[in-house]
PDB file of N, CA and C in Angstrom:
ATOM      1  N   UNK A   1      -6.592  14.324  -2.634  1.00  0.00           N
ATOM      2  CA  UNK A   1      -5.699  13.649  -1.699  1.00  0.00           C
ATOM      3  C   UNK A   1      -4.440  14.491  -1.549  1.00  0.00           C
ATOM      4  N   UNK A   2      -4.112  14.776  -0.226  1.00  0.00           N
ATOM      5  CA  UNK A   2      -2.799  15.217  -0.290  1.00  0.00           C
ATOM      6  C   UNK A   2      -1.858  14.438  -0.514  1.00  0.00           C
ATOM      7  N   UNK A   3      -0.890  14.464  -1.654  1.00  0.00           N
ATOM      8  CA  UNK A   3       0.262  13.557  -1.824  1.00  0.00           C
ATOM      9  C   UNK A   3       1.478  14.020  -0.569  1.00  0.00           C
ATOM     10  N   UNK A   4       1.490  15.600  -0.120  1.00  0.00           N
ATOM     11  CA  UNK A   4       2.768  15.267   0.805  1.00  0.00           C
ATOM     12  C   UNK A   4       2.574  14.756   2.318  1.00  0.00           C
ATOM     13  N   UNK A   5       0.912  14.045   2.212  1.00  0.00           N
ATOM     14  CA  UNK A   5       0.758  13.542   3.316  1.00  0.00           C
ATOM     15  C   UNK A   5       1.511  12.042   3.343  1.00  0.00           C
ATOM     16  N   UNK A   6       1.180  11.248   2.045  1.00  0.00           N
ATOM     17  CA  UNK A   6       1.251  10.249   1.617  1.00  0.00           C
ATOM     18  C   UNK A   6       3.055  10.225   1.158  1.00  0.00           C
ATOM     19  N   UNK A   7       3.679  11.310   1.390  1.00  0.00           N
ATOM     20  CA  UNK A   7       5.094  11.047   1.310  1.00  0.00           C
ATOM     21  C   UNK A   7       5.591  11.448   2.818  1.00  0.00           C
ATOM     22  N   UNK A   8       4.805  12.228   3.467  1.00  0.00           N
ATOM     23  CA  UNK A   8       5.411  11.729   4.839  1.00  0.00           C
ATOM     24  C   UNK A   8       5.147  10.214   5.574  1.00  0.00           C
ATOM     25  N   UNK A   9       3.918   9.786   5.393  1.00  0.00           N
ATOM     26  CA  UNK A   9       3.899   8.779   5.873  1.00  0.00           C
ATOM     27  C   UNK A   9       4.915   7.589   5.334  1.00  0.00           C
ATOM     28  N   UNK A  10       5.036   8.224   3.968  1.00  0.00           N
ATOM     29  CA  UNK A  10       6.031   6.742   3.272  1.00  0.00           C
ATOM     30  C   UNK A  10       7.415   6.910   3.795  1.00  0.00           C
ATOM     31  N   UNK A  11       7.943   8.370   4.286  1.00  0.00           N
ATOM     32  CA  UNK A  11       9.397   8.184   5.105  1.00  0.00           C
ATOM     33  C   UNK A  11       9.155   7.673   6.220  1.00  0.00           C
ATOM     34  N   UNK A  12       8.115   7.893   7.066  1.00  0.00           N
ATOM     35  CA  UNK A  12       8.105   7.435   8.204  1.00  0.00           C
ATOM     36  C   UNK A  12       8.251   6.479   8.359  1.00  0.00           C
ATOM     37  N   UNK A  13       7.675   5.247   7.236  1.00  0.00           N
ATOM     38  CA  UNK A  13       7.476   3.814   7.020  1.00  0.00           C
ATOM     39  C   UNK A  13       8.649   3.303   7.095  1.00  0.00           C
ATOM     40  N   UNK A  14       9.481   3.877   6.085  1.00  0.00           N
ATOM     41  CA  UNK A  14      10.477   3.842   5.860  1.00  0.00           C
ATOM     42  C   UNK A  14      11.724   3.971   7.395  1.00  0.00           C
ATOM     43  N   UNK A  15      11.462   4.709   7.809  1.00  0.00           N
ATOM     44  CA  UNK A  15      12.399   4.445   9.097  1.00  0.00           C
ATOM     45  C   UNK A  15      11.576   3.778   9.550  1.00  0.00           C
ATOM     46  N   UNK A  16      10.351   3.233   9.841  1.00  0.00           N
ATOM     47  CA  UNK A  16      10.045   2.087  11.060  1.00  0.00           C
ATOM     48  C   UNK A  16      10.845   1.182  10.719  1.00  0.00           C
ATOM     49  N   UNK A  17      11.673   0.595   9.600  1.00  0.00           N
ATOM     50  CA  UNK A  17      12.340  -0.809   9.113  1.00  0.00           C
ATOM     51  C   UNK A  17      13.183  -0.872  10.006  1.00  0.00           C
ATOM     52  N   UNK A  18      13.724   0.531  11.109  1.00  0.00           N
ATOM     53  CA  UNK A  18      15.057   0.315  11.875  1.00  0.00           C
ATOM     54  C   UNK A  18      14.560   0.481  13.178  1.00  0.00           C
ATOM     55  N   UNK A  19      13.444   0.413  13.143  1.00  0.00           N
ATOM     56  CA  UNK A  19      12.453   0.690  14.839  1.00  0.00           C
ATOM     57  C   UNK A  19      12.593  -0.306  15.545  1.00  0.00           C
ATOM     58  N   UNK A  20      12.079  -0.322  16.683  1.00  0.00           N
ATOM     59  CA  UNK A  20      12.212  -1.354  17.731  1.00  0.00           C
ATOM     60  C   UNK A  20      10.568  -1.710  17.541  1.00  0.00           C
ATOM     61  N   UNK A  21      10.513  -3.406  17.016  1.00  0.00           N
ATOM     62  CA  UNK A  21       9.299  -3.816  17.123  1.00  0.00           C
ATOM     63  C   UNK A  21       8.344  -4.128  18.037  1.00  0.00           C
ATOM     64  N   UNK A  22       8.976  -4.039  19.712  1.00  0.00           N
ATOM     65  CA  UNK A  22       8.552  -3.683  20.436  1.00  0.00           C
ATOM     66  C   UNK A  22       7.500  -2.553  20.463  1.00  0.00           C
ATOM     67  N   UNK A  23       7.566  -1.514  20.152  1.00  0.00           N
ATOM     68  CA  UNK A  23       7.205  -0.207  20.400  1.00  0.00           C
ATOM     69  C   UNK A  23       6.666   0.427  18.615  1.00  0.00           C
ATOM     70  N   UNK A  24       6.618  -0.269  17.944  1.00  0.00           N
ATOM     71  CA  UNK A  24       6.193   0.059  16.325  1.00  0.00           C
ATOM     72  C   UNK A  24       5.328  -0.961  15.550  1.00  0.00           C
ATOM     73  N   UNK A  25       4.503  -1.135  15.574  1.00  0.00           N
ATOM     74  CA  UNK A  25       3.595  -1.789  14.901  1.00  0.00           C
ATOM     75  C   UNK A  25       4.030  -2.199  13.587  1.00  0.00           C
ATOM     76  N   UNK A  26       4.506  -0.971  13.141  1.00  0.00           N
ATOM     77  CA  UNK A  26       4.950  -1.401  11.851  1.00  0.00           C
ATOM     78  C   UNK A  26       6.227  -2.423  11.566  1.00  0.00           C
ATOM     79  N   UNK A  27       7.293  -1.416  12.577  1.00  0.00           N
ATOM     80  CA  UNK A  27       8.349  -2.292  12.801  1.00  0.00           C
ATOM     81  C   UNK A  27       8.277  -3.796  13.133  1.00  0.00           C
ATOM     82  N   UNK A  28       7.009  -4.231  13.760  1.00  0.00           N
ATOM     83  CA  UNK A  28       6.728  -5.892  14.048  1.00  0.00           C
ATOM     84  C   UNK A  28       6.280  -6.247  12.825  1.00  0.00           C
ATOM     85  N   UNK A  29       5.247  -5.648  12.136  1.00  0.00           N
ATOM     86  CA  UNK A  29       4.770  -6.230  11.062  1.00  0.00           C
ATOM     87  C   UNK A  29       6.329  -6.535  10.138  1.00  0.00           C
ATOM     88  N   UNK A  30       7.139  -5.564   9.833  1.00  0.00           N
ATOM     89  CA  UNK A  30       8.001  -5.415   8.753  1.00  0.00           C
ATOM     90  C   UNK A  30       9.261  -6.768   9.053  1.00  0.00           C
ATOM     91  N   UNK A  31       9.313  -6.514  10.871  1.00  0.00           N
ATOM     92  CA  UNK A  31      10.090  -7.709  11.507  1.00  0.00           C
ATOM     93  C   UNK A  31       9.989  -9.444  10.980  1.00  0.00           C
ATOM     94  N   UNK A  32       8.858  -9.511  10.742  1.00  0.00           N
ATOM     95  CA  UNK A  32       8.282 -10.966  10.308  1.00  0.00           C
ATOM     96  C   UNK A  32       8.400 -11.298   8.851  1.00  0.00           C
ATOM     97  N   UNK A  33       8.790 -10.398   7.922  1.00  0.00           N
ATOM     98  CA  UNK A  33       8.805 -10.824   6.731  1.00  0.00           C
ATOM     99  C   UNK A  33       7.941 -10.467   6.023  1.00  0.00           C
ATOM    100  N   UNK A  34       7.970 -10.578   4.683  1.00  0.00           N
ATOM    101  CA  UNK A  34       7.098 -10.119   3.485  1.00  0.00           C
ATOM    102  C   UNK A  34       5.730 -10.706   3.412  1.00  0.00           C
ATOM    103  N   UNK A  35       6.257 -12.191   3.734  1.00  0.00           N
ATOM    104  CA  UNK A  35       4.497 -13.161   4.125  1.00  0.00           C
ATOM    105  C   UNK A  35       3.873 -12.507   4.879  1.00  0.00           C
ATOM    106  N   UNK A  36       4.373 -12.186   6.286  1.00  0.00           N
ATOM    107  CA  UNK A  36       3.555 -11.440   6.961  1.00  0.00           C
ATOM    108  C   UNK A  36       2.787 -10.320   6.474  1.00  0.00           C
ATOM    109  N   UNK A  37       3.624  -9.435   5.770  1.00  0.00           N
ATOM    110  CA  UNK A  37       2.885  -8.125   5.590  1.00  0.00           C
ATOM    111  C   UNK A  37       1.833  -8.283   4.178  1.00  0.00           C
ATOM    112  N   UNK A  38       2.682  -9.499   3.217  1.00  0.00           N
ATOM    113  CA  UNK A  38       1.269  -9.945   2.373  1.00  0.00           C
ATOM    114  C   UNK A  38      -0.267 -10.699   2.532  1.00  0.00           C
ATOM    115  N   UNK A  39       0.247 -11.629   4.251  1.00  0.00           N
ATOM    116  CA  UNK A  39      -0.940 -11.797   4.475  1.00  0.00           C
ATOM    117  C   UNK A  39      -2.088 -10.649   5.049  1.00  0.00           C
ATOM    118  N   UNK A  40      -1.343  -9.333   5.699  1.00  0.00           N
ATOM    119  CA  UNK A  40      -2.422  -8.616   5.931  1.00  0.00           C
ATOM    120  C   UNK A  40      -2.790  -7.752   4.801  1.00  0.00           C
ATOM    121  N   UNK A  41      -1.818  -7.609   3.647  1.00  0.00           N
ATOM    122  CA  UNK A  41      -2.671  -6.854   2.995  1.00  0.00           C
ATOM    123  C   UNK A  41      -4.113  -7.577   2.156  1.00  0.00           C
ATOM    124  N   UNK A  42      -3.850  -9.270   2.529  1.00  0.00           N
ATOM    125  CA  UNK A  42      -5.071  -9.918   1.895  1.00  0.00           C
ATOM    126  C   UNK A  42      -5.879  -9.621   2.755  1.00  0.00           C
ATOM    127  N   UNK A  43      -5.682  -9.793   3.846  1.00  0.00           N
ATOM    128  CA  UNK A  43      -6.245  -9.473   4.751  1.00  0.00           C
ATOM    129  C   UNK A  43      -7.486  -8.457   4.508  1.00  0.00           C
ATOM    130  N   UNK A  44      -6.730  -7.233   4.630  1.00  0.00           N
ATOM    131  CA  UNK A  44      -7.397  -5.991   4.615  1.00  0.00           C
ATOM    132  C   UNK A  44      -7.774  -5.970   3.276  1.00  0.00           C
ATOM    133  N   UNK A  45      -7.621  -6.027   1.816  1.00  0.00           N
ATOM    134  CA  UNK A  45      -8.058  -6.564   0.733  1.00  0.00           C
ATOM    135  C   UNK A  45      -9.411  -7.165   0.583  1.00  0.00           C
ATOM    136  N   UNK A  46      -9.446  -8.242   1.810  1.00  0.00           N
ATOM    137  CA  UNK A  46     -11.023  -8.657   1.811  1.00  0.00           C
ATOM    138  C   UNK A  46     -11.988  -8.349   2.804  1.00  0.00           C
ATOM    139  N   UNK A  47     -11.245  -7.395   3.093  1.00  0.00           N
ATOM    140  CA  UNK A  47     -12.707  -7.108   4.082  1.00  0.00           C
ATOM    141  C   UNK A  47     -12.937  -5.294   3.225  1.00  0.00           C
ATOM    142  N   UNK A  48     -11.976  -4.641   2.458  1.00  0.00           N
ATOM    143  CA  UNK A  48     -12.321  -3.886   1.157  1.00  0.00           C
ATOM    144  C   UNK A  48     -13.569  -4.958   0.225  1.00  0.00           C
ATOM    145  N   UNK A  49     -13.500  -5.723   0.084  1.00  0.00           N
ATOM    146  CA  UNK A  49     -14.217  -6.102  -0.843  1.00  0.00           C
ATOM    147  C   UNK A  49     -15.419  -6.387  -0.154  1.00  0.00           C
ATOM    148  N   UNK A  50     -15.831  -6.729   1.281  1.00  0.00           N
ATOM    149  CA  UNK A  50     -16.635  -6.725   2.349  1.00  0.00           C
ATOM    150  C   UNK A  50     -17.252  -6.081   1.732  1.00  0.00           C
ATOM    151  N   UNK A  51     -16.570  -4.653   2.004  1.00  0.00           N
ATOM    152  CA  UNK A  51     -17.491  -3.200   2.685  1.00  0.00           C
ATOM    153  C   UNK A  51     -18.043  -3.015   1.465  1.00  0.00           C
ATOM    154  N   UNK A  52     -17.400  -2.998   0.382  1.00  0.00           N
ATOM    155  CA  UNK A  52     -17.833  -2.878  -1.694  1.00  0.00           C
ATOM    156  C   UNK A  52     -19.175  -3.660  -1.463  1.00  0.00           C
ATOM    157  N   UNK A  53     -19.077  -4.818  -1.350  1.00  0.00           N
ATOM    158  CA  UNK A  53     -20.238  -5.671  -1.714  1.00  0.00           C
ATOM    159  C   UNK A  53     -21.165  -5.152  -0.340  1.00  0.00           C
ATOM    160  N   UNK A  54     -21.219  -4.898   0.660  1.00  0.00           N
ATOM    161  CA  UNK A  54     -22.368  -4.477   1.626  1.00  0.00           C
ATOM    162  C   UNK A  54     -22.845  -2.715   1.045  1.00  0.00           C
ATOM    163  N   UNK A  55     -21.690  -2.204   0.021  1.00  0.00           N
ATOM    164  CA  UNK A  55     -22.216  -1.075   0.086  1.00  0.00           C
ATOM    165  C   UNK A  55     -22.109   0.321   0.793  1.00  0.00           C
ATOM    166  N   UNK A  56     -20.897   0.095   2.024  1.00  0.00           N
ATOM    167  CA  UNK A  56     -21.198   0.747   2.753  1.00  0.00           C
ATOM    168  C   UNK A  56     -19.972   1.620   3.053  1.00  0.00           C
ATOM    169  N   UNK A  57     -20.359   2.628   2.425  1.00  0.00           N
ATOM    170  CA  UNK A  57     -19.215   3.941   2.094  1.00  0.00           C
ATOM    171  C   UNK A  57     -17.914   4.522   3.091  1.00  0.00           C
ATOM    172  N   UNK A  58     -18.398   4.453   4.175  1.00  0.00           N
ATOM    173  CA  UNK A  58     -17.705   4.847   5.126  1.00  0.00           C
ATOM    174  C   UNK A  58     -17.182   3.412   4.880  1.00  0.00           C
ATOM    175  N   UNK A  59     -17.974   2.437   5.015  1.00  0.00           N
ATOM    176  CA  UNK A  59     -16.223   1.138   5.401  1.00  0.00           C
ATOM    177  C   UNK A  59     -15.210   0.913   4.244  1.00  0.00           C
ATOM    178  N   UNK A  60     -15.859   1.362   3.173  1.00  0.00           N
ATOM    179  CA  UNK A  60     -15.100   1.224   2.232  1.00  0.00           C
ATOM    180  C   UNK A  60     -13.864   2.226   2.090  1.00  0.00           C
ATOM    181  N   UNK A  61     -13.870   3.274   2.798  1.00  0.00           N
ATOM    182  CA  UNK A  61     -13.019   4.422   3.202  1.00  0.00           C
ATOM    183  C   UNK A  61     -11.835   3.835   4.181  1.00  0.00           C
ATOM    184  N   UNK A  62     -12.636   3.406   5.123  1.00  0.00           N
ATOM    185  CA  UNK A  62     -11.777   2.831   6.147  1.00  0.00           C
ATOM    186  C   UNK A  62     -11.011   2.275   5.699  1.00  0.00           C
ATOM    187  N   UNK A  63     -11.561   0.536   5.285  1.00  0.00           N
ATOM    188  CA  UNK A  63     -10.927  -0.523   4.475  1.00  0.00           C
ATOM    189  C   UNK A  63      -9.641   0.252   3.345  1.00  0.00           C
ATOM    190  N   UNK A  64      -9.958   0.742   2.475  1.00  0.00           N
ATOM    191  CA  UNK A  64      -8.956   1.433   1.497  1.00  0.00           C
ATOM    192  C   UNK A  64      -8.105   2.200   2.304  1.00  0.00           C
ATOM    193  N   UNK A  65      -7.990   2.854   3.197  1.00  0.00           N
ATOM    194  CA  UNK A  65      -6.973   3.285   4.069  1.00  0.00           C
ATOM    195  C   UNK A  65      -6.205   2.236   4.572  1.00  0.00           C
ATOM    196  N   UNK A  66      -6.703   1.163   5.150  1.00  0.00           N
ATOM    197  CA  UNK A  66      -6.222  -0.093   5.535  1.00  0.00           C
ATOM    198  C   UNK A  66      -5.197  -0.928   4.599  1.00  0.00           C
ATOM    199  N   UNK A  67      -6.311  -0.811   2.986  1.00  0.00           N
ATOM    200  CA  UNK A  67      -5.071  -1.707   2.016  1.00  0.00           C
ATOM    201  C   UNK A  67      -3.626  -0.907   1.718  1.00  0.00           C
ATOM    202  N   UNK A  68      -4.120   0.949   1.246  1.00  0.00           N
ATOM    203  CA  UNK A  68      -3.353   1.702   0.772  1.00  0.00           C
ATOM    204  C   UNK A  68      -1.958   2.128   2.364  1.00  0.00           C
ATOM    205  N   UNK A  69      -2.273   1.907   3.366  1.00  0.00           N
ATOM    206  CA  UNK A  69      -1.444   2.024   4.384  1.00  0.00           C
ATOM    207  C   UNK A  69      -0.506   0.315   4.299  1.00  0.00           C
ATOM    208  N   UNK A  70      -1.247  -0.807   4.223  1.00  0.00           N
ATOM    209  CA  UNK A  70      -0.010  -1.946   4.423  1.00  0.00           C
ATOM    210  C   UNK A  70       0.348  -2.391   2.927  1.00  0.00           C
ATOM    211  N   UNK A  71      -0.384  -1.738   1.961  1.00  0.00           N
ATOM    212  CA  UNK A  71       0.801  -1.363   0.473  1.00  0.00           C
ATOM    213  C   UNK A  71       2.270  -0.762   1.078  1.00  0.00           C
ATOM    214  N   UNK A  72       1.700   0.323   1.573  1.00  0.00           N
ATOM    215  CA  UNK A  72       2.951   1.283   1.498  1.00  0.00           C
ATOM    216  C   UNK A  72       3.733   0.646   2.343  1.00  0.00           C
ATOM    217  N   UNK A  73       3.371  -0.418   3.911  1.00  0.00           N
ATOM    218  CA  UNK A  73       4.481  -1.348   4.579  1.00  0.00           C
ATOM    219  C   UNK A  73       5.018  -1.732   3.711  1.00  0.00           C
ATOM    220  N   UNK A  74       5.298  -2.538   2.538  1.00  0.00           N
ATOM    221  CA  UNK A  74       5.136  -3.241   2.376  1.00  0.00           C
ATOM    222  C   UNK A  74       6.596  -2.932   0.562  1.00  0.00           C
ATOM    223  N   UNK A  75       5.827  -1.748   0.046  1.00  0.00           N
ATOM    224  CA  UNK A  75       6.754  -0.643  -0.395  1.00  0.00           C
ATOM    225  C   UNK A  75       8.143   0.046   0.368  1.00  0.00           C
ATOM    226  N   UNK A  76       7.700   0.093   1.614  1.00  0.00           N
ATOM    227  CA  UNK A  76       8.807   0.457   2.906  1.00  0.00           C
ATOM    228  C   UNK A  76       9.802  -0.787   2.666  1.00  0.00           C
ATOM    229  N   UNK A  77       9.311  -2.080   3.221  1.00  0.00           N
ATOM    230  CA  UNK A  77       9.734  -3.085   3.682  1.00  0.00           C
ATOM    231  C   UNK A  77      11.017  -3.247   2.154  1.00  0.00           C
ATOM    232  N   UNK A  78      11.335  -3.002   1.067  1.00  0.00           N
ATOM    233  CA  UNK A  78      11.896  -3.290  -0.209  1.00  0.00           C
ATOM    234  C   UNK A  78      12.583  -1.861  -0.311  1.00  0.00           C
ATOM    235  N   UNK A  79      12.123  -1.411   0.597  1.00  0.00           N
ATOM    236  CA  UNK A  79      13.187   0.284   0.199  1.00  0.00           C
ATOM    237  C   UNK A  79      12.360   1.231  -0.396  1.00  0.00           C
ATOM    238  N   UNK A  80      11.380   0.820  -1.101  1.00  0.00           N
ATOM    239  CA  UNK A  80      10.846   1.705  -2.082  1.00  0.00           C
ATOM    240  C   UNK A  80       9.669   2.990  -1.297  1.00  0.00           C
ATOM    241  N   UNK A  81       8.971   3.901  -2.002  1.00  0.00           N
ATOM    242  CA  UNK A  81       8.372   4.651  -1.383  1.00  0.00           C
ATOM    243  C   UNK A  81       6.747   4.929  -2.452  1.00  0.00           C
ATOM    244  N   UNK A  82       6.088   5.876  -1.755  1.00  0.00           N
ATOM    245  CA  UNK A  82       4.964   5.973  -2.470  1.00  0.00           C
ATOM    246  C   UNK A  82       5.009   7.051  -3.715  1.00  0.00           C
ATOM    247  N   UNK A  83       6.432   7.636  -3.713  1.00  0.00           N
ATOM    248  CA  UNK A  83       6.637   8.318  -4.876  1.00  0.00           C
ATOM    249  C   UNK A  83       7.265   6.843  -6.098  1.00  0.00           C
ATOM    250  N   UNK A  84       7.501   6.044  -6.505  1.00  0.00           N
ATOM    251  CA  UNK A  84       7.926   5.014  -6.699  1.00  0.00           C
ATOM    252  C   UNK A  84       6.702   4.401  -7.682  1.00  0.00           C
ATOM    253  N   UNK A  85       5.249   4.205  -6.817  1.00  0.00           N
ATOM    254  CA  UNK A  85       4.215   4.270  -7.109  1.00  0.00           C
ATOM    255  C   UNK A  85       3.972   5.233  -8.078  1.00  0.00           C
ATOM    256  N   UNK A  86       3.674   6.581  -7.468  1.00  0.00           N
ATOM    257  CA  UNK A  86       3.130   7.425  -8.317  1.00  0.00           C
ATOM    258  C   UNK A  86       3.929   8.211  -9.934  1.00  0.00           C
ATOM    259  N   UNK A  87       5.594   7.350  -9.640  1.00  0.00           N
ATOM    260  CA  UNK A  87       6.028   7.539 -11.474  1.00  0.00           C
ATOM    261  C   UNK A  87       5.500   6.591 -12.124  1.00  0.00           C
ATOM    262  N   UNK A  88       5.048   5.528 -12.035  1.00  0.00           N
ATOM    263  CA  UNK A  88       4.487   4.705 -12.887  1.00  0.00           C
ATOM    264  C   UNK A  88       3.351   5.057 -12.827  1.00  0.00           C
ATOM    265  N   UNK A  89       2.637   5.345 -11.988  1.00  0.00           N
ATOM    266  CA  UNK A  89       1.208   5.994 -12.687  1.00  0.00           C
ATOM    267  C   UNK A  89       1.203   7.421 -13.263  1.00  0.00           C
ATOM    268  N   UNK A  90       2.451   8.143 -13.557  1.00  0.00           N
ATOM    269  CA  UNK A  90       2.467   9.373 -13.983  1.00  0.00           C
ATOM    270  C   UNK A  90       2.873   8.442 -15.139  1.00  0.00           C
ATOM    271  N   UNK A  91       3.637   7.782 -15.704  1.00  0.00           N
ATOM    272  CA  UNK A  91       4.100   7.097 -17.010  1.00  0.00           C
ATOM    273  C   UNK A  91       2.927   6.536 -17.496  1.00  0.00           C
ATOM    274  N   UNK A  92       1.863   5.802 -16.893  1.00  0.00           N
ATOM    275  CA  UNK A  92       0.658   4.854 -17.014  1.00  0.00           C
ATOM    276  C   UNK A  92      -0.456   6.397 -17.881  1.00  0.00           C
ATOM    277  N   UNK A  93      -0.455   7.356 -17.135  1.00  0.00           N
ATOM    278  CA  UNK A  93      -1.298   8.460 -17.489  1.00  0.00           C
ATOM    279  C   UNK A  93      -1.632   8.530 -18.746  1.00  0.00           C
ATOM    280  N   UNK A  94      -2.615   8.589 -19.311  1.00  0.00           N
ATOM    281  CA  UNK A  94      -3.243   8.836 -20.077  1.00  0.00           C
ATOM    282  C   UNK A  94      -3.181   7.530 -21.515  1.00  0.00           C
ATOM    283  N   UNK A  95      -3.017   6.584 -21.291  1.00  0.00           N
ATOM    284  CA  UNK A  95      -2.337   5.309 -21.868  1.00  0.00           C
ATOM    285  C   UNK A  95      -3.476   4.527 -21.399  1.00  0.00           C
ATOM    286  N   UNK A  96      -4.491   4.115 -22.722  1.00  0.00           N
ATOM    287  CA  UNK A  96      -5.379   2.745 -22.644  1.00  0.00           C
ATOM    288  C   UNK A  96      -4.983   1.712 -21.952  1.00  0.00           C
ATOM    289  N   UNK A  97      -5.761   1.292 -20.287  1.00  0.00           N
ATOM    290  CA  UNK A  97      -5.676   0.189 -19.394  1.00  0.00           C
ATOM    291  C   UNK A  97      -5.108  -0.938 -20.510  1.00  0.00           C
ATOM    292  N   UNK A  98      -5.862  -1.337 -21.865  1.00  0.00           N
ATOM    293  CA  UNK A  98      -5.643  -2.355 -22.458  1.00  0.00           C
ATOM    294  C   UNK A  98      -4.455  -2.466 -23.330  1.00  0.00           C
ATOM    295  N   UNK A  99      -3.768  -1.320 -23.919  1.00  0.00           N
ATOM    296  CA  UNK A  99      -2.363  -0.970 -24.188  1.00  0.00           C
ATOM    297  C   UNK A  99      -1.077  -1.202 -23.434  1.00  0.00           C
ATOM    298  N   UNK A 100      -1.658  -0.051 -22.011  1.00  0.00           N
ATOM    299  CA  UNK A 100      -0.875  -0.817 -21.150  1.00  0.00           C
ATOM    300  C   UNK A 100      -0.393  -1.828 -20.796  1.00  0.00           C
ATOM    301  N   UNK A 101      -1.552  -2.954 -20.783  1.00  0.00           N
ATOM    302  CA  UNK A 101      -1.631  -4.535 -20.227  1.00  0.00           C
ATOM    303  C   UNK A 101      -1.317  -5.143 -21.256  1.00  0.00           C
ATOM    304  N   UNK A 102      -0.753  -4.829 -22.759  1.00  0.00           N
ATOM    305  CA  UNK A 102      -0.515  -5.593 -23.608  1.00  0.00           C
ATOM    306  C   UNK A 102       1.254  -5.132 -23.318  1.00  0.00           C
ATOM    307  N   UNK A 103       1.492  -3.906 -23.183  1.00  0.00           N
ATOM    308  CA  UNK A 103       2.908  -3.625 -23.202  1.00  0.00           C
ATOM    309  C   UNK A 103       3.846  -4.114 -21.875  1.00  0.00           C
ATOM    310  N   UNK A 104       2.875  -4.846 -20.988  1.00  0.00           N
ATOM    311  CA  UNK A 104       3.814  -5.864 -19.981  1.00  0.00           C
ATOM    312  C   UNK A 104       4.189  -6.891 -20.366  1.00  0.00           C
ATOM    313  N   UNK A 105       3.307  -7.446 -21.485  1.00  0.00           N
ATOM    314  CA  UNK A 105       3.123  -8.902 -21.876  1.00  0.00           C
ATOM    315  C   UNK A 105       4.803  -9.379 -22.468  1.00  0.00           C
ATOM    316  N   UNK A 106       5.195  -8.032 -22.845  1.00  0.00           N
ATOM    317  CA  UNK A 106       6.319  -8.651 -23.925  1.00  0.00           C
ATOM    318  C   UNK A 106       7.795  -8.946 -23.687  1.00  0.00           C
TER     319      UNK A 106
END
């Protein structure tokens, strides 16, 4: 994956918050609030789990572009970016899933 694809798109995101929602998709989505942009990422979330359970590779590509694009709205929408993301999974690295999940608990 290219990551400085995935950090241009996250500035871009990032200025849609001051776009005219008219003319920005994103900017409408981001316009409506956090509900909004959490209902599509359920949205797109289950029709990922669609394409998983039918099997079918290409949609599952699609779909995951779909969740991992209105994450990052959504990351935009709070200020934050997809580098933001990727220090906690550089901190998460190499650290037992079940270690991890015990060291939130506390």
């Amino acid at each position: 994956m290219n990551m400085d694809m995935l950090h241009r798109i996250s500035e871009t995101l990032l200025e849609r918050r001051k776009a005219d929602p008219e003319t920005s998709y994103t900017a409408q989505l981001m316009s409506k609030g956090p509900d909004a942009i959490l209902k599509k990422i359920g949205e797109e979330t289950a029709e990922l789990i669609m394409a998983g359970k039918e099997g079918n590779r290409l949609h599952v590509v699609w779909e995951s572009a779909d969740v991992l694009y209105h994450t990052m709205v959504l990351l935009a929408f709070y200020g934050l970016s997809i580098e933001d993301v990727l220090q906690e999974m550089r901190r998460r690295e190499g650290i037992s899933g079940i270690d991890e999940k015990k060291s939130r608990k506390g």
